[in-house]
N, C-alpha and C. Protein backbone atom coordinates (compact mmCIF):
# COMPACT_ATOMS: atom_id res chain seq x y z
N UNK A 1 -16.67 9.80 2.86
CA UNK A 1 -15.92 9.43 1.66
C UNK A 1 -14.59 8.81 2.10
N UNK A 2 -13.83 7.94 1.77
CA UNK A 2 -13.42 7.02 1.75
C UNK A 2 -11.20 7.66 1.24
N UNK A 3 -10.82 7.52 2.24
CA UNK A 3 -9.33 8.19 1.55
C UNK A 3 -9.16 8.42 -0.14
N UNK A 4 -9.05 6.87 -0.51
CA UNK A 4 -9.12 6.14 -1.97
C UNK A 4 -9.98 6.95 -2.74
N UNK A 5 -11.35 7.39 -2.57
CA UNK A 5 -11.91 7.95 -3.22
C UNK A 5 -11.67 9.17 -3.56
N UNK A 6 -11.47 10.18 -2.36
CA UNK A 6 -10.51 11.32 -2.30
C UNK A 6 -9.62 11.54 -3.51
N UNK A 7 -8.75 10.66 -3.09
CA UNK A 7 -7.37 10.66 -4.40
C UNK A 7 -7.89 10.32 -5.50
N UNK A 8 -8.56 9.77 -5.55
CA UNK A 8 -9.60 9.69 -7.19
C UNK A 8 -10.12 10.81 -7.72
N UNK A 9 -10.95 11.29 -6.72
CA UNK A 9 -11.51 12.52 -7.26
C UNK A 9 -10.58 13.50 -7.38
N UNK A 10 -9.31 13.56 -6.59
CA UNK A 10 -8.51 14.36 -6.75
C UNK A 10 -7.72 14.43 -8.51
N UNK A 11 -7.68 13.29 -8.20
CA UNK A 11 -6.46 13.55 -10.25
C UNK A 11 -8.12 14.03 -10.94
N UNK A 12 -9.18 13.08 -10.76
CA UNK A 12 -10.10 14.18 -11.82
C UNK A 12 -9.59 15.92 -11.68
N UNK A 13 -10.07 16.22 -10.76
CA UNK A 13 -9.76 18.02 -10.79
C UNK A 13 -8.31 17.91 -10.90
N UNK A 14 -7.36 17.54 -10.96
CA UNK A 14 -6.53 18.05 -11.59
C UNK A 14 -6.65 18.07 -13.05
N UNK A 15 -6.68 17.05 -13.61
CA UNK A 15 -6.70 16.64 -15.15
C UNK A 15 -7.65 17.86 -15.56
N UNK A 16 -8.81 18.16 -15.17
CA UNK A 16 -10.11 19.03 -15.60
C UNK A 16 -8.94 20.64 -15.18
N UNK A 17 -8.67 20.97 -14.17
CA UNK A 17 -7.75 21.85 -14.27
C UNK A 17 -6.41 22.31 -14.73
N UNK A 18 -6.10 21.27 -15.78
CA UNK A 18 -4.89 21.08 -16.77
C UNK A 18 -3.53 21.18 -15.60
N UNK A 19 -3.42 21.00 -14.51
CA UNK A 19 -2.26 20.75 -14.13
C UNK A 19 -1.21 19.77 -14.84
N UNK A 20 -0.13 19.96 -14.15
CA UNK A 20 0.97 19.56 -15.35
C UNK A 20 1.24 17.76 -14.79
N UNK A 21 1.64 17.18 -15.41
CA UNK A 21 2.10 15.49 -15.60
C UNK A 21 2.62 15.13 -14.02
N UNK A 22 3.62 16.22 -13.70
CA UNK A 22 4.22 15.56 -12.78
C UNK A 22 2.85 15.76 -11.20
N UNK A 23 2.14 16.91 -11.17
CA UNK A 23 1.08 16.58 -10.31
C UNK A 23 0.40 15.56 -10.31
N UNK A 24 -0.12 14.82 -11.62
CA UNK A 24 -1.46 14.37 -11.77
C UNK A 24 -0.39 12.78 -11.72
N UNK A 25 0.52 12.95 -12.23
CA UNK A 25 1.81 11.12 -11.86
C UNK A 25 1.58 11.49 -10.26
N UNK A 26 1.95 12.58 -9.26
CA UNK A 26 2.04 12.03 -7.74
C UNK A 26 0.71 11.84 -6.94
N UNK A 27 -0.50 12.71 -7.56
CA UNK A 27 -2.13 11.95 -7.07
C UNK A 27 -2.18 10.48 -7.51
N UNK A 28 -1.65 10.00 -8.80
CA UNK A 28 -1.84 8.55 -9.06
C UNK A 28 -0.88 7.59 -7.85
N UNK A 29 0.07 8.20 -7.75
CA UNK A 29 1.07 7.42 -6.63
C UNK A 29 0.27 7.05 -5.55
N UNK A 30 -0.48 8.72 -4.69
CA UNK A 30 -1.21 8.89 -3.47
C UNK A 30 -2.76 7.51 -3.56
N UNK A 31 -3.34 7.64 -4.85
CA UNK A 31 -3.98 6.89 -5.41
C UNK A 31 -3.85 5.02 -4.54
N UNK A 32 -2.72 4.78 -5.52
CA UNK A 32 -2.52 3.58 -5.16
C UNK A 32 -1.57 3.21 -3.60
N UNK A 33 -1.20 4.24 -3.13
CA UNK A 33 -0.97 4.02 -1.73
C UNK A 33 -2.34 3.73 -0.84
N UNK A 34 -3.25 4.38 -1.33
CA UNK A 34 -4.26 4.71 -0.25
C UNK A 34 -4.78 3.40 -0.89
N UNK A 35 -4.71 3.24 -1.94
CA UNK A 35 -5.87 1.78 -1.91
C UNK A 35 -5.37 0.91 -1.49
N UNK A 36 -3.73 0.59 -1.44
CA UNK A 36 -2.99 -0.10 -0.97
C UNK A 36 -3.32 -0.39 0.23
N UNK A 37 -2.96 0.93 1.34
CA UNK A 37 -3.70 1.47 2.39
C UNK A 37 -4.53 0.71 2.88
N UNK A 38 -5.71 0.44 2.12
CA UNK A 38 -7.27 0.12 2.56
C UNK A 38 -7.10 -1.21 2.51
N UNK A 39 -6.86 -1.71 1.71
CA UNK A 39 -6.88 -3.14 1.54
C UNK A 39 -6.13 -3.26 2.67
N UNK A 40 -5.07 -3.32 2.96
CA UNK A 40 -3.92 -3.42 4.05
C UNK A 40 -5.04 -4.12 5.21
N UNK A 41 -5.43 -2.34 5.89
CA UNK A 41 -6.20 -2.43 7.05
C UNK A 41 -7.28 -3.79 7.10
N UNK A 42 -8.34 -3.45 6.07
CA UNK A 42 -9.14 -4.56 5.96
C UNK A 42 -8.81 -5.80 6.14
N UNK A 43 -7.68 -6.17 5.98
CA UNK A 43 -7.13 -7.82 5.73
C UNK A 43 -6.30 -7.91 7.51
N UNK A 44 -5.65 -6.66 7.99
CA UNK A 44 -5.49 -7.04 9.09
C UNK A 44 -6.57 -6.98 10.28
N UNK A 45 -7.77 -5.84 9.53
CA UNK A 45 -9.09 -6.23 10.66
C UNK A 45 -9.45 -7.37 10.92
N UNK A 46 -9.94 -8.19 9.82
CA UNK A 46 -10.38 -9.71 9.82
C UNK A 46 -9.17 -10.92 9.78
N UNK A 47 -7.87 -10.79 10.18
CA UNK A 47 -7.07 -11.48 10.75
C UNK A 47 -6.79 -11.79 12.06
N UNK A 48 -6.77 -12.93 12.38
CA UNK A 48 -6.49 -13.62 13.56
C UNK A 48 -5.21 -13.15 13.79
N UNK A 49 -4.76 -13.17 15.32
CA UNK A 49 -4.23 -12.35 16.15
C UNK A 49 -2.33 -12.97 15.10
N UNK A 50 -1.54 -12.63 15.15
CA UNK A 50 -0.18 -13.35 14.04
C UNK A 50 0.94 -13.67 15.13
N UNK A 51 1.81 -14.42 14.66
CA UNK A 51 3.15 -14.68 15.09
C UNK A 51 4.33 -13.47 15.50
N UNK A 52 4.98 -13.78 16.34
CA UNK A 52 5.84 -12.53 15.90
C UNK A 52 6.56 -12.88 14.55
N UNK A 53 6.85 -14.13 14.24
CA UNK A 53 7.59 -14.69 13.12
C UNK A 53 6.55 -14.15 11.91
N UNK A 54 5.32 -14.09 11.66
CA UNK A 54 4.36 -13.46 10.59
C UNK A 54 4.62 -12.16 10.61
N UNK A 55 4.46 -11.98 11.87
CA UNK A 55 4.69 -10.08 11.53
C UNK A 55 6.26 -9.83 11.00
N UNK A 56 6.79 -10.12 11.50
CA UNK A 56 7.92 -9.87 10.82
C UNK A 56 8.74 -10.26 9.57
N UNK A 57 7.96 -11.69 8.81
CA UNK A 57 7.54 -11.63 7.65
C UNK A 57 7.00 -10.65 6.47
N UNK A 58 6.09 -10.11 7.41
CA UNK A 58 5.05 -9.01 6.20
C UNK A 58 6.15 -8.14 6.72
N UNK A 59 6.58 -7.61 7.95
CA UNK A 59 7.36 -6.20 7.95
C UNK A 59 8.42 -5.87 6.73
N UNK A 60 8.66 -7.28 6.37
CA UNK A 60 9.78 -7.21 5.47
C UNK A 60 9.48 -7.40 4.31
N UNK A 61 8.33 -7.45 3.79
CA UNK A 61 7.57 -7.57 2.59
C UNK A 61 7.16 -5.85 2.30
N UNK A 62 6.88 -5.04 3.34
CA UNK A 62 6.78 -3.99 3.37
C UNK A 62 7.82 -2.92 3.08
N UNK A 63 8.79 -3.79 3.79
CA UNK A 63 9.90 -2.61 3.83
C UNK A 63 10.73 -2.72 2.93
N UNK A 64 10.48 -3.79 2.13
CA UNK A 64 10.79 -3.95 0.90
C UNK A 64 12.35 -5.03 0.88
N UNK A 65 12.09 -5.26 1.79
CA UNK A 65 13.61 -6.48 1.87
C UNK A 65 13.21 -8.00 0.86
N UNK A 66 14.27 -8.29 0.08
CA UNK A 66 14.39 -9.37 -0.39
C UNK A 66 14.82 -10.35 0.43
N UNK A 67 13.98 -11.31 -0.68
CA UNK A 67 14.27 -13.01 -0.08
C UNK A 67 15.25 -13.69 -0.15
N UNK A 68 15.94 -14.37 0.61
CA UNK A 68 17.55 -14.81 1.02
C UNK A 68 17.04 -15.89 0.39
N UNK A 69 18.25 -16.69 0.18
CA UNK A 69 17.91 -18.16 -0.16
C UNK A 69 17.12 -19.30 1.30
N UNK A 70 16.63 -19.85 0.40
CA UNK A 70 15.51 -20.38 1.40
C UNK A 70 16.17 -21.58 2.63
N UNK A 71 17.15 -21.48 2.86
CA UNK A 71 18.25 -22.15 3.85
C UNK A 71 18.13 -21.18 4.89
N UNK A 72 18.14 -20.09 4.56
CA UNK A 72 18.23 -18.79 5.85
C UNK A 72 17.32 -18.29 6.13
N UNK A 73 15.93 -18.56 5.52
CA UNK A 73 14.52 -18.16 5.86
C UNK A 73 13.81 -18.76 7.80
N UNK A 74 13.32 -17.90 7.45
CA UNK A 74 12.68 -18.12 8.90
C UNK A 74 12.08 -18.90 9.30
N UNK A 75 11.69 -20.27 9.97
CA UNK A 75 10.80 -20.95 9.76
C UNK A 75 9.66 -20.61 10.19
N UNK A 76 8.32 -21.84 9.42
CA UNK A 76 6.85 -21.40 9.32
C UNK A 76 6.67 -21.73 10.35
């Protein structure tokens, strides 16, 4: 079984076991991390080998840094 699925089946048994909002809001979080997660991996399995300039592109897409004006961007 599959992380993603896990956390799926997980908010079911919660919801079926009436746990309270704020449990069954942080399985939905775990939820979409893990699918996040999956997709992630998958797309870097079948990717060709990257730049250090790409990786450090997505690092910062990840880590949640905003985009400067496009004068100070990195080139492609």
């Amino acid at each position: 079984m599959s992380r993603s699925h896990a956390a799926r089946g997980s908010i079911g048994g919660l919801r079926r076991t009436g746990a309270t909002e704020d449990r069954i809001a942080a399985a939905r979080a775990d939820l979409r991390y893990e699918t996040l997660a999956s997709y992630i991996e998958r797309q870097v399995d079948a990717a060709p080998p990257l730049s250090e300039i790409q990786r450090a592109r997505l690092a910062a897409l990840l880590l949640g840094a905003r985009r400067s004006d496009e004068s100070e961007a990195v080139p492609a």
